[in-house]
Each structure stands twice: as structure tokens, then as C-alpha cells.
C-alpha atoms as a PDB file:
ATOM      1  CA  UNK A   1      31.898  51.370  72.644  1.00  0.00           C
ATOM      2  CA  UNK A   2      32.317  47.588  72.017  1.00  0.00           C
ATOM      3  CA  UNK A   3      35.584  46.550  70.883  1.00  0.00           C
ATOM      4  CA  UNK A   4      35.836  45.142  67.468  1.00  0.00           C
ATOM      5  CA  UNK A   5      36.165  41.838  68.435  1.00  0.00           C
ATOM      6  CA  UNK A   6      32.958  41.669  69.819  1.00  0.00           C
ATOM      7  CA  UNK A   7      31.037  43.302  66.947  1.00  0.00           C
ATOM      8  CA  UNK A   8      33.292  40.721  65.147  1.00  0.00           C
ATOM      9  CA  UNK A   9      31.869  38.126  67.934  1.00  0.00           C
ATOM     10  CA  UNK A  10      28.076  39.299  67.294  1.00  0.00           C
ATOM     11  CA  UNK A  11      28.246  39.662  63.348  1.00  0.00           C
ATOM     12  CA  UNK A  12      29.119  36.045  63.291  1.00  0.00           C
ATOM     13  CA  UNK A  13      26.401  35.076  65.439  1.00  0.00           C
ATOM     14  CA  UNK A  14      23.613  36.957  63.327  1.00  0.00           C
ATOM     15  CA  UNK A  15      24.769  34.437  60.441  1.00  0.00           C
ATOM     16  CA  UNK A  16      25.834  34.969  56.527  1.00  0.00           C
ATOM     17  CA  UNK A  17      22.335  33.985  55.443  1.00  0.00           C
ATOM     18  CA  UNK A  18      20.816  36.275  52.730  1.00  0.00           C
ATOM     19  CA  UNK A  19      17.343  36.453  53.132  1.00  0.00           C
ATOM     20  CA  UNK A  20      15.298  38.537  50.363  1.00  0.00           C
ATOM     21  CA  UNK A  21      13.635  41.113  52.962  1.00  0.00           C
ATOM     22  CA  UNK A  22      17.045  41.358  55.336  1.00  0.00           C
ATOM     23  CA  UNK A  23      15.140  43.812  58.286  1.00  0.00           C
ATOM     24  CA  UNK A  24      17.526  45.796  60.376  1.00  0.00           C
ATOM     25  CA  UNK A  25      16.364  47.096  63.807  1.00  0.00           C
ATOM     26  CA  UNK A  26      17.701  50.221  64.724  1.00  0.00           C
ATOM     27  CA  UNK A  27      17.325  50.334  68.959  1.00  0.00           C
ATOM     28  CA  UNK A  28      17.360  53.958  69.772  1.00  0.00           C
ATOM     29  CA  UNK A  29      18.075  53.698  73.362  1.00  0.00           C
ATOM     30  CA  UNK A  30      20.464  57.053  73.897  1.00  0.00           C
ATOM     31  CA  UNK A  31      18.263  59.283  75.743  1.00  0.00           C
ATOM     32  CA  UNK A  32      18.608  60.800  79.019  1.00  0.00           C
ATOM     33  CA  UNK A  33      15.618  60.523  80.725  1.00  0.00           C
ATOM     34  CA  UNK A  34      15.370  63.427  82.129  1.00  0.00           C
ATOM     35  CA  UNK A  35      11.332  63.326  82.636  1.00  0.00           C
ATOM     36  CA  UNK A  36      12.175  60.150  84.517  1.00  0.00           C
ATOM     37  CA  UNK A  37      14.308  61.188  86.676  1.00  0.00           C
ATOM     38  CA  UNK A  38      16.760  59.483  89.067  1.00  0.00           C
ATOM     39  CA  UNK A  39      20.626  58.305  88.942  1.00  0.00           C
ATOM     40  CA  UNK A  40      19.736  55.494  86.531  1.00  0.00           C
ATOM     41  CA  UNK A  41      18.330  55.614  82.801  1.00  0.00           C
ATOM     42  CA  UNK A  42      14.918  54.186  82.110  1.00  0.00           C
ATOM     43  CA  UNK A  43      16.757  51.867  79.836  1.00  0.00           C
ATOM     44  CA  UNK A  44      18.921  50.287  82.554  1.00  0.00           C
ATOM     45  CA  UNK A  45      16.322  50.431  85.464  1.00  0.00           C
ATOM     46  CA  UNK A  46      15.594  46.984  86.470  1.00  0.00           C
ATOM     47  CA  UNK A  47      11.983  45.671  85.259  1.00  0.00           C
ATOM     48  CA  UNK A  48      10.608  42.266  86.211  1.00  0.00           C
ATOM     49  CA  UNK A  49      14.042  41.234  87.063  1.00  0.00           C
ATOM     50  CA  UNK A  50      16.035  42.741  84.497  1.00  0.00           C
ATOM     51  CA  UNK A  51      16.923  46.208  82.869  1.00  0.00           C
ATOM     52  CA  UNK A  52      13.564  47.363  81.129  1.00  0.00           C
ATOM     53  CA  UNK A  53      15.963  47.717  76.890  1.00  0.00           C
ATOM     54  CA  UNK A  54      16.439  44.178  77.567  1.00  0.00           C
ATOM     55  CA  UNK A  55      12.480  43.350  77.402  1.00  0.00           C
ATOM     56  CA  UNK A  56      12.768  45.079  74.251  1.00  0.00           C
ATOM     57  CA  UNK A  57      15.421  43.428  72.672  1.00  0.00           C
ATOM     58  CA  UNK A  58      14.654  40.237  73.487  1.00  0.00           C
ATOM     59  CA  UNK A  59      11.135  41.136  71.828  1.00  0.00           C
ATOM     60  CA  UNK A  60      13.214  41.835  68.438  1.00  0.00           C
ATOM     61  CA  UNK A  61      15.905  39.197  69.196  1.00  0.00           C
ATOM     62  CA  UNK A  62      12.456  36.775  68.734  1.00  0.00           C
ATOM     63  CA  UNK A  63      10.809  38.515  66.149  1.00  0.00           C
ATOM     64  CA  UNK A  64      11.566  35.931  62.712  1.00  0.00           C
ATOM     65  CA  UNK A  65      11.381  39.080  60.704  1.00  0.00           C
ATOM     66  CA  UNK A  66      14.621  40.846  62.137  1.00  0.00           C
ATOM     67  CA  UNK A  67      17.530  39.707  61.264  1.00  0.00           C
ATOM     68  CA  UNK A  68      20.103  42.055  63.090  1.00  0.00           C
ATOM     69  CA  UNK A  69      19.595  44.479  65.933  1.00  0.00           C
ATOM     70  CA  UNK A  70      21.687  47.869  66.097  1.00  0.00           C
ATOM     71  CA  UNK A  71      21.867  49.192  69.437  1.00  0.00           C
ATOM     72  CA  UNK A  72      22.112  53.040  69.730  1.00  0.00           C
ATOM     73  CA  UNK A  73      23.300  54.059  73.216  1.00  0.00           C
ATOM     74  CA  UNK A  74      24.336  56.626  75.489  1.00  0.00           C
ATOM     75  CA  UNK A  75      28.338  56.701  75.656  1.00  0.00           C
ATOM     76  CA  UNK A  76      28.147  56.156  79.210  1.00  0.00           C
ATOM     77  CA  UNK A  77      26.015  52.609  78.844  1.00  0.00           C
ATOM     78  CA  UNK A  78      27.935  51.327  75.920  1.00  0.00           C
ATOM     79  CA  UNK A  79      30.223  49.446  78.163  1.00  0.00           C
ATOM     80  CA  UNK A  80      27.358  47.692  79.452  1.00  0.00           C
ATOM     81  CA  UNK A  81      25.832  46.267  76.308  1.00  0.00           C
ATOM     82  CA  UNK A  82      28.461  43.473  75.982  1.00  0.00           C
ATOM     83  CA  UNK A  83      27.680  41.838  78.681  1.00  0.00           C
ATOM     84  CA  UNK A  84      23.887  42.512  78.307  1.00  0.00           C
ATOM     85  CA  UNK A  85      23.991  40.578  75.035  1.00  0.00           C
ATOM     86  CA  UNK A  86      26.070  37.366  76.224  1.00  0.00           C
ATOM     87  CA  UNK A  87      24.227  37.078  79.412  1.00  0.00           C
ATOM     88  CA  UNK A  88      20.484  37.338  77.505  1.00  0.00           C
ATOM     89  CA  UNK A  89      21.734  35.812  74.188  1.00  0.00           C
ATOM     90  CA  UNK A  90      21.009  38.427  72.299  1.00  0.00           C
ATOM     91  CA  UNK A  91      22.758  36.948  69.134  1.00  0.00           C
ATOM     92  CA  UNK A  92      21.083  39.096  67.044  1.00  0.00           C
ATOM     93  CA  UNK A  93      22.800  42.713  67.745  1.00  0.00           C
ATOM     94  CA  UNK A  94      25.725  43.084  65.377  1.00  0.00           C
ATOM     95  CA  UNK A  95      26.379  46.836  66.305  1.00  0.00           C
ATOM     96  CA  UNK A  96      26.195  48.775  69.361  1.00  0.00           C
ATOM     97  CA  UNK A  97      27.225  52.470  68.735  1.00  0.00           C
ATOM     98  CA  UNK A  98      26.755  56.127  70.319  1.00  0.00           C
ATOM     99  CA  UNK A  99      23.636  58.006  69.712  1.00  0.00           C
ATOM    100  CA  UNK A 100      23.778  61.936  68.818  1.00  0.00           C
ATOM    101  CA  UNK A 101      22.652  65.239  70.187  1.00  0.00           C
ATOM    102  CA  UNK A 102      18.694  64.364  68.648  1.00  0.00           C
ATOM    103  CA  UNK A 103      16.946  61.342  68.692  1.00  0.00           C
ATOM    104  CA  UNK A 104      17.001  61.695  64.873  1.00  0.00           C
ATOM    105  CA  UNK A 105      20.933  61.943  65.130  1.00  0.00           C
ATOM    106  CA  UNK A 106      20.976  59.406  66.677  1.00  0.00           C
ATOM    107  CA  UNK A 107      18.982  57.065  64.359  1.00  0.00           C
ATOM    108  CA  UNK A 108      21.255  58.543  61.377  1.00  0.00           C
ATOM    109  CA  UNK A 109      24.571  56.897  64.094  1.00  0.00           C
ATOM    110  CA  UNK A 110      22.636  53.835  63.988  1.00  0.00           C
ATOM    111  CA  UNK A 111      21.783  53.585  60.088  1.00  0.00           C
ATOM    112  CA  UNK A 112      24.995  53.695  59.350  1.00  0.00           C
ATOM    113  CA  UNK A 113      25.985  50.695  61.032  1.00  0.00           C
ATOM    114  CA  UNK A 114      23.678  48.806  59.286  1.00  0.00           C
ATOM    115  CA  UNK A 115      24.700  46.144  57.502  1.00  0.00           C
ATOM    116  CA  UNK A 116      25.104  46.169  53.584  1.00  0.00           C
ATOM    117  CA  UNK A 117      22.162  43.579  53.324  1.00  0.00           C
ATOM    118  CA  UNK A 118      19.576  45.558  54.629  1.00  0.00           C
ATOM    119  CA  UNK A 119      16.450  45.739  52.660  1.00  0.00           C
ATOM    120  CA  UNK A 120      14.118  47.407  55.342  1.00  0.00           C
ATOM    121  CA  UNK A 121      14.801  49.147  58.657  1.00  0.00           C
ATOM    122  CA  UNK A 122      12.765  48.963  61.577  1.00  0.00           C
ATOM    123  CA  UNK A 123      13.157  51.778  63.920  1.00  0.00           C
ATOM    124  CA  UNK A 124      11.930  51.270  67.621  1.00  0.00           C
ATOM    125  CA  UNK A 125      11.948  53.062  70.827  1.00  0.00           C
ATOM    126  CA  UNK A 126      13.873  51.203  73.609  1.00  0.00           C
ATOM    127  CA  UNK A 127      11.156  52.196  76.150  1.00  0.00           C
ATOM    128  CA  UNK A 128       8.636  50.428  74.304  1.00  0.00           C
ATOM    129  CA  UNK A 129       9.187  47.380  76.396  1.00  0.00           C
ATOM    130  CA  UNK A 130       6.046  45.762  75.889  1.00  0.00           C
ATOM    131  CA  UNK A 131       5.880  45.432  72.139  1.00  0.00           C
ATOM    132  CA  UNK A 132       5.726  41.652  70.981  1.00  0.00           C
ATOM    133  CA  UNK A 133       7.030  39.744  68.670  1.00  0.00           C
ATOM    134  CA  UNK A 134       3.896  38.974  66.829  1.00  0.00           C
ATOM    135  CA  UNK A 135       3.597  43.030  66.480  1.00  0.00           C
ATOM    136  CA  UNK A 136       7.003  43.389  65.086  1.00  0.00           C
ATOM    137  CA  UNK A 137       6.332  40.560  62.620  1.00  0.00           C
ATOM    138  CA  UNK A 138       2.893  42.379  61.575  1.00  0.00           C
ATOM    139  CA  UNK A 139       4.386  45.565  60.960  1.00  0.00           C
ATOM    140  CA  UNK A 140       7.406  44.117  58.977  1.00  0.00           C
ATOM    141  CA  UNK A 141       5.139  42.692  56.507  1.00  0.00           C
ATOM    142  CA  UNK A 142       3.299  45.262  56.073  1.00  0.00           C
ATOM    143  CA  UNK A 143       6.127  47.069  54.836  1.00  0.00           C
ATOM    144  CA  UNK A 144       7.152  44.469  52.728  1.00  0.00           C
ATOM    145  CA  UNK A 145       4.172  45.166  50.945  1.00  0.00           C
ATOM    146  CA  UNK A 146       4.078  48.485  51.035  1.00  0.00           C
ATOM    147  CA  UNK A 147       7.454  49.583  51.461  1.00  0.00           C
ATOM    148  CA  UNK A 148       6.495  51.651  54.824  1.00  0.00           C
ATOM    149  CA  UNK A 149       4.328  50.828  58.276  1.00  0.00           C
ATOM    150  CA  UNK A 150       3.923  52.317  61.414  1.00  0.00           C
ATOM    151  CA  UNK A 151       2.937  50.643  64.582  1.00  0.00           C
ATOM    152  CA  UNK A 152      -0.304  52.656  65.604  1.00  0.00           C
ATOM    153  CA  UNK A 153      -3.261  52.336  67.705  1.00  0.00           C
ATOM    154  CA  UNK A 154      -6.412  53.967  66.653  1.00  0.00           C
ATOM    155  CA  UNK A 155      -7.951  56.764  69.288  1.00  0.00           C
ATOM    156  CA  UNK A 156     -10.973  55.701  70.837  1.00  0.00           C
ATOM    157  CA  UNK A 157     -11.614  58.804  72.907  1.00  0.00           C
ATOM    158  CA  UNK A 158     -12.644  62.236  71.401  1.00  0.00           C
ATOM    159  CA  UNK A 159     -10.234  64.221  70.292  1.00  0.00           C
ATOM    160  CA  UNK A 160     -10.151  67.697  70.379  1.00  0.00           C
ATOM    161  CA  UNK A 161      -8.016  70.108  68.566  1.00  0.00           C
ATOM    162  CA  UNK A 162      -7.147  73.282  70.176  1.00  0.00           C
ATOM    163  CA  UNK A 163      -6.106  77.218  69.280  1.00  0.00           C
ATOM    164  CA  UNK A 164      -3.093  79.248  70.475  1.00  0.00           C
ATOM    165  CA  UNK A 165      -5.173  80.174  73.553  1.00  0.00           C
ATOM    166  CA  UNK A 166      -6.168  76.697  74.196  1.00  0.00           C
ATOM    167  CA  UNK A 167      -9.510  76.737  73.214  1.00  0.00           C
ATOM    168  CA  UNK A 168     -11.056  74.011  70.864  1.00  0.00           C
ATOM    169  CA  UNK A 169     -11.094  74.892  67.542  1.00  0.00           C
ATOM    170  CA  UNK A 170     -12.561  71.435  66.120  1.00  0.00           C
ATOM    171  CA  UNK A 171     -13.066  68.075  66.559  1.00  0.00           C
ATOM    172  CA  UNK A 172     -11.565  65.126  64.021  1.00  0.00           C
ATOM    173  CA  UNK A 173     -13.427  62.006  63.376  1.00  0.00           C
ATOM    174  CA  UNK A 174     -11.697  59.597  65.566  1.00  0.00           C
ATOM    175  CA  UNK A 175     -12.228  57.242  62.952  1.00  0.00           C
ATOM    176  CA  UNK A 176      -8.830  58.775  61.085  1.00  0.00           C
ATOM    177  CA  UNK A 177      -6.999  59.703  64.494  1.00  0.00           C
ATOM    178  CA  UNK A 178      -3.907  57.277  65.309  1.00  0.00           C
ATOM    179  CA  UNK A 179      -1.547  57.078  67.967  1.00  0.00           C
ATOM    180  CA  UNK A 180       1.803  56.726  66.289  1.00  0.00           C
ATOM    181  CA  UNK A 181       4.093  53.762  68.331  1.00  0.00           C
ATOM    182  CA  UNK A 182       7.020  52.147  67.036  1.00  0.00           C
ATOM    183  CA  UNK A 183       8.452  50.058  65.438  1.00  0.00           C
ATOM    184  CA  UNK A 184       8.363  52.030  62.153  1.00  0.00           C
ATOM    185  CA  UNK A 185       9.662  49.950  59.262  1.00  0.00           C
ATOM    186  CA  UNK A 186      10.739  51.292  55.741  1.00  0.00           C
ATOM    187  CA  UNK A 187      12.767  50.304  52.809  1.00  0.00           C
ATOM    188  CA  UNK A 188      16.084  50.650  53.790  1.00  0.00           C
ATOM    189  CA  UNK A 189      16.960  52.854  50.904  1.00  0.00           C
ATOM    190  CA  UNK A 190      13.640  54.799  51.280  1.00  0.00           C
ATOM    191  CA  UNK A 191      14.168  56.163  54.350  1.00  0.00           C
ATOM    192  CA  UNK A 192      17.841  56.358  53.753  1.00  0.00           C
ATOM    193  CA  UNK A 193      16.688  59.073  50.975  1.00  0.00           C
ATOM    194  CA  UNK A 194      14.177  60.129  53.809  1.00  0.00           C
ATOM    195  CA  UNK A 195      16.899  60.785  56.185  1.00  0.00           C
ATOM    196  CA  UNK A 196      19.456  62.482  54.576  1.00  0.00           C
ATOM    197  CA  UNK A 197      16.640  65.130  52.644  1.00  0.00           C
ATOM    198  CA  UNK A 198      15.997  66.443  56.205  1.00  0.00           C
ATOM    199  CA  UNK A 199      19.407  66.945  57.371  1.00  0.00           C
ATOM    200  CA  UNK A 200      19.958  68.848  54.271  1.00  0.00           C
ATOM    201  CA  UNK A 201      16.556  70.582  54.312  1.00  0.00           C
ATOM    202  CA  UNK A 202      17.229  71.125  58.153  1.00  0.00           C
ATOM    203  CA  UNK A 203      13.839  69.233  58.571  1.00  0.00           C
ATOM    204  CA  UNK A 204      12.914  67.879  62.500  1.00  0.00           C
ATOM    205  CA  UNK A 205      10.555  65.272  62.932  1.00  0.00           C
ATOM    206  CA  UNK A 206       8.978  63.811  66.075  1.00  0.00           C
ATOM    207  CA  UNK A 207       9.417  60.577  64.449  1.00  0.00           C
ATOM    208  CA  UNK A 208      10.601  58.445  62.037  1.00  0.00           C
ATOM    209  CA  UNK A 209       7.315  58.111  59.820  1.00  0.00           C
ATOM    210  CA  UNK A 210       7.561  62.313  59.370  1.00  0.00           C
ATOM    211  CA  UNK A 211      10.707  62.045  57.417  1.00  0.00           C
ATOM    212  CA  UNK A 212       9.096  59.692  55.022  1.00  0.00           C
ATOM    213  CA  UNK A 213       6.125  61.574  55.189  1.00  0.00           C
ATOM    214  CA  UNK A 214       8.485  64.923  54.060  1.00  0.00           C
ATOM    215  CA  UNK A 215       9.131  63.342  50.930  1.00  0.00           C
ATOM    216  CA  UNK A 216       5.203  61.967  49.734  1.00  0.00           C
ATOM    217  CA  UNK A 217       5.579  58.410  50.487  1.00  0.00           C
ATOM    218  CA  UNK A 218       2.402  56.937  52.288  1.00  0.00           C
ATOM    219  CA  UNK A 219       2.455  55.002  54.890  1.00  0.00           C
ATOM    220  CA  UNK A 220       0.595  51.724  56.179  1.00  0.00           C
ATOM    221  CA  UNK A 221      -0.808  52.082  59.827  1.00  0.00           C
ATOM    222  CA  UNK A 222      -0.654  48.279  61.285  1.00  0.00           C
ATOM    223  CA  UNK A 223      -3.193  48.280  64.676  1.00  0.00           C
ATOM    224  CA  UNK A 224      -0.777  47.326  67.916  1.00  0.00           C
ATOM    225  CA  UNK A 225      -3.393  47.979  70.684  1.00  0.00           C
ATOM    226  CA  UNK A 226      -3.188  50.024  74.057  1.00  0.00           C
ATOM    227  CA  UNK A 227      -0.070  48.310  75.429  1.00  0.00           C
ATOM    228  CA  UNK A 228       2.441  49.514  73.101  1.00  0.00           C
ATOM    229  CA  UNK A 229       3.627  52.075  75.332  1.00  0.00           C
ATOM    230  CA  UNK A 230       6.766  54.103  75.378  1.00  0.00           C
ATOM    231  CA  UNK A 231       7.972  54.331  78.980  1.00  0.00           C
ATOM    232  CA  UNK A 232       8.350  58.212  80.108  1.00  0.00           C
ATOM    233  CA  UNK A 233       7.693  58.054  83.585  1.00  0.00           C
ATOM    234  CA  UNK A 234       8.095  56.017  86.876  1.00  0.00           C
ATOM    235  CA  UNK A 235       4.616  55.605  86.717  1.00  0.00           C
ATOM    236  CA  UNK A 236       4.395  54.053  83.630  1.00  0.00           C
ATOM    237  CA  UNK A 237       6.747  51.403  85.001  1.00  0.00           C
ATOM    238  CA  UNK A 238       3.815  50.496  87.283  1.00  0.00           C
ATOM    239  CA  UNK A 239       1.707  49.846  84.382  1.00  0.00           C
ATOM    240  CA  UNK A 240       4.379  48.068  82.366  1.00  0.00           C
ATOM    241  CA  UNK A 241       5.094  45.898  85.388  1.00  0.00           C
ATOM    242  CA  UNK A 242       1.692  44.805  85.533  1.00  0.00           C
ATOM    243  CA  UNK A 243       1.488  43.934  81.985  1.00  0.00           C
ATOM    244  CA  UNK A 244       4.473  42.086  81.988  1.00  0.00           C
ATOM    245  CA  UNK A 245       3.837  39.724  85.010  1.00  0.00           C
ATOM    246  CA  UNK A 246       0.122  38.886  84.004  1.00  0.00           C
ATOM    247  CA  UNK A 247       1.723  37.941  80.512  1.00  0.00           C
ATOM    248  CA  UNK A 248       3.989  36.044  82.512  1.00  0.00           C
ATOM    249  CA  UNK A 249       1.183  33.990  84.745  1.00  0.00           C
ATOM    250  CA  UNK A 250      -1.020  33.678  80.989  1.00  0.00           C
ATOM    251  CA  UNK A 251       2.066  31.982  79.597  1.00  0.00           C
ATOM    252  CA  UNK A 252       2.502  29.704  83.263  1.00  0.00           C
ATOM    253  CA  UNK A 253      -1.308  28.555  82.579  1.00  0.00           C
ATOM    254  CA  UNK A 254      -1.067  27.344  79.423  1.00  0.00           C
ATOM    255  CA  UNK A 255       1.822  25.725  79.784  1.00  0.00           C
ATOM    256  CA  UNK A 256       0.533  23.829  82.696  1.00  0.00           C
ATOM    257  CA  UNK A 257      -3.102  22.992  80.562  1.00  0.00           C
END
């Protein structure tokens, strides 16, 4: 783990401003990735140039709606983080601490690190490397209004719902079928109250909008398109290279028009 002096060093950085909808994003970037396989962790295998969690923070480092960025990490990598952040910059990360034996463990490590001025949360995958910041922004205002979004993406191919023996049983209206991404953003306190009702109630979610979901609060779905993925596999980091380097030769054209 970071020594205090540098969370000292990065909490100074992130400013004493007080800013009425204070957004904390909480990085969960402890996994293993086992179904990706390899010595090195999808989060530290180098993309474009440079390990594939720093695309992501860098997205929420630019995003004007976050105003800190809490880093949950394997133990192993949390050495590495410090000098991640001073050689990208990444001013914005006040906290980098160890993730627990679930993903939602180790979202509960990283809301607790939060700072005390934290109005919303907005929890992300680090293997969603190709979220923007215009995304971020449009799902953190969308819980400002409604106190709880979900980056999403609406299905457009037929989907089918199956049985125990894996035959269909029926098919939804696409129409009302989303893809669940991240980031999810809630009220701080919300899914504070969220959180700690399913570690009493022993409740597991697949994600973060489920807790909330567990306790009857609706939630906004804010359209993020197809390329919102969440990195799995290595052939996913074909697809996310791709993406990345024809953003990159977009942004080269118009800055030479």
C-alpha cells in the first residue's frame, strides 16, 4: 500500500474545493484475471503503450464531474500505483487501497476511503478502458438528477431467455433489454445504505446497480454505445486496441484541419 505521505501527496493535489455534487470514483481494479490468463494482470498489461487501468484512469482523471479517484488494487500491484500516478499525472487519486475476497468486498475497501465530501459515488470497472470522459460526465448527471444511473447499452439483437435444460422459454422485447456497463453512480449515502443492507442480509450482486436495486430505488439507464467494454479476454485487447488507435488517428485529423 502507498505510504501516507503519498496519500498525503495526492489528497493535496485533488484540492480543498467543495463542490455541491463532490463525485468519488471508486476504481475496482483487484481482480485476478484468471479468464485472461498469463503472468501479468489485465490491469497492468501494456495497451497502446501503456498498462490498459491507466486508459481508464486517465478517462476519470478528465472527466469534470469526478473529483477524486480511489484505486482498489490487488496487494501485489499496490506498490506500483505510486509511480503510475506521478508518471501519468493522475492528480486526482487520493486513495489507493487493497481490494477483498469479492468484487463487492472490494468496493466496500474502497468506499471507505472515500472522502468525507462525497455526495455521489461512481463505481467503474478498471477493464473498461475505453469509456470516455463525455460518458462519465453523462452518467454523473444523470444521477444528480436522479440520485442513481447506470452506464448501459440497449440490445439490438434478439434475446432469448432460456430453461434449466437450455431450451428457450421466451423472448423479451429488446426494446426493455440493456446491457449493464459501468460506471454506476449513486448518492453516496444511498448506496452506502445499499451496501451495508447486503452484507447484513448476506445479499450478492453481479453489480453495483443490484444492491440499489435490493432496496427499491430505481435507477436511470444513460445509453454508452457498443464500445464500453469490460476487458475479459486477450481477445478483447485486439478489439480495444483497435478502438483506441483509430480514436487516436480521429483526434491527429482534426487537429491537423
Amino acid at each position: 500500500m502507498p505510504s501516507n505521505t503519498f496519500s498525503g501527496i495526492l489528497r493535496a493535489f485533488s484540492g480543498s474545493d467543495h463542490p455541491k455534487n463532490f463525485t468519488s470514483a471508486i476504481i475496482a481494479a483487484a481482480g485476478s484475471s484468471v479468464r485472461f490468463g498469463g503472468d501479468t494482470t489485465k490491469q497492468m498489461t501494456a495497451l497502446c503503450g501503456m498498462p490498459l487501468i491507466v486508459h481508464t484512469l486517465l478517462a476519470y482523471q478528465e472527466a469534470d464531474c469526478i473529483h477524486e479517484i480511489v484505486i482498489v488494487a490487488k496487494k501485489s500491484e499496490l506498490p506500483d500505483y505510486e509511480e503510475l500516478c506521478l508518471k501519468h499525472g493522475l492528480y486526482k487519486v487520493t486513495a489507493v487501497v487493497p481490494g477483498g475476497f469479492t468484487r463487492q468486498d472490494s468496493v466496500l475497501c474502497g468506499l471507505e476511503a472515500v472522502s468525507k465530501k462525497s455526495k455521489y459515488v461512481a463505481i467503474a470497472d478498471g477493464a473498461r478502458c475505453l469509456i470516455t470522459p463525455e460518458q462519465i460526465n453523462k452518467v454523473c448527471r444523470a444521477a444528480y438528477k436522479y440520485d442513481a444511473a447506470t452506464a448501459a447499452h440497449n440490445a439490438t439483437d434478439t434475446v432469448k431467455l432460456a430453461d434449466s435444460k437450455g431450451f428457450i422459454e421466451s423472448t423479451p422485447d429488446r426494446k426493455t433489454v440493456w446491457l449493464a456497463q459501468t460506471p454506476q453512480v449513486f448518492k453516496t449515502k444511498l448506496y452506502r445504505a445499499a451496501a451495508y443492507t447486503a452484507l447484513k442480509k448476506g445479499f450478492d450482486g453481479t453489480d453495483d446497480n443490484m444492491l440499489v436495486e435490493n432496496i427499491h430505488h430505481p435507477i436511470r439507464l444513460v445509453e454508452c454505445g457498443t464500445q464500453n467494454i469490460k476487458v475479459t479476454t486477450r481477445e478483447d485487447m485486439v478489439l480495444a486496441e483497435a478502438v483506441l488507435r483509430r480514436r487516436a488517428l480521429e483526434k491527429d485529423l482534426e487537429d491537423t484541419l
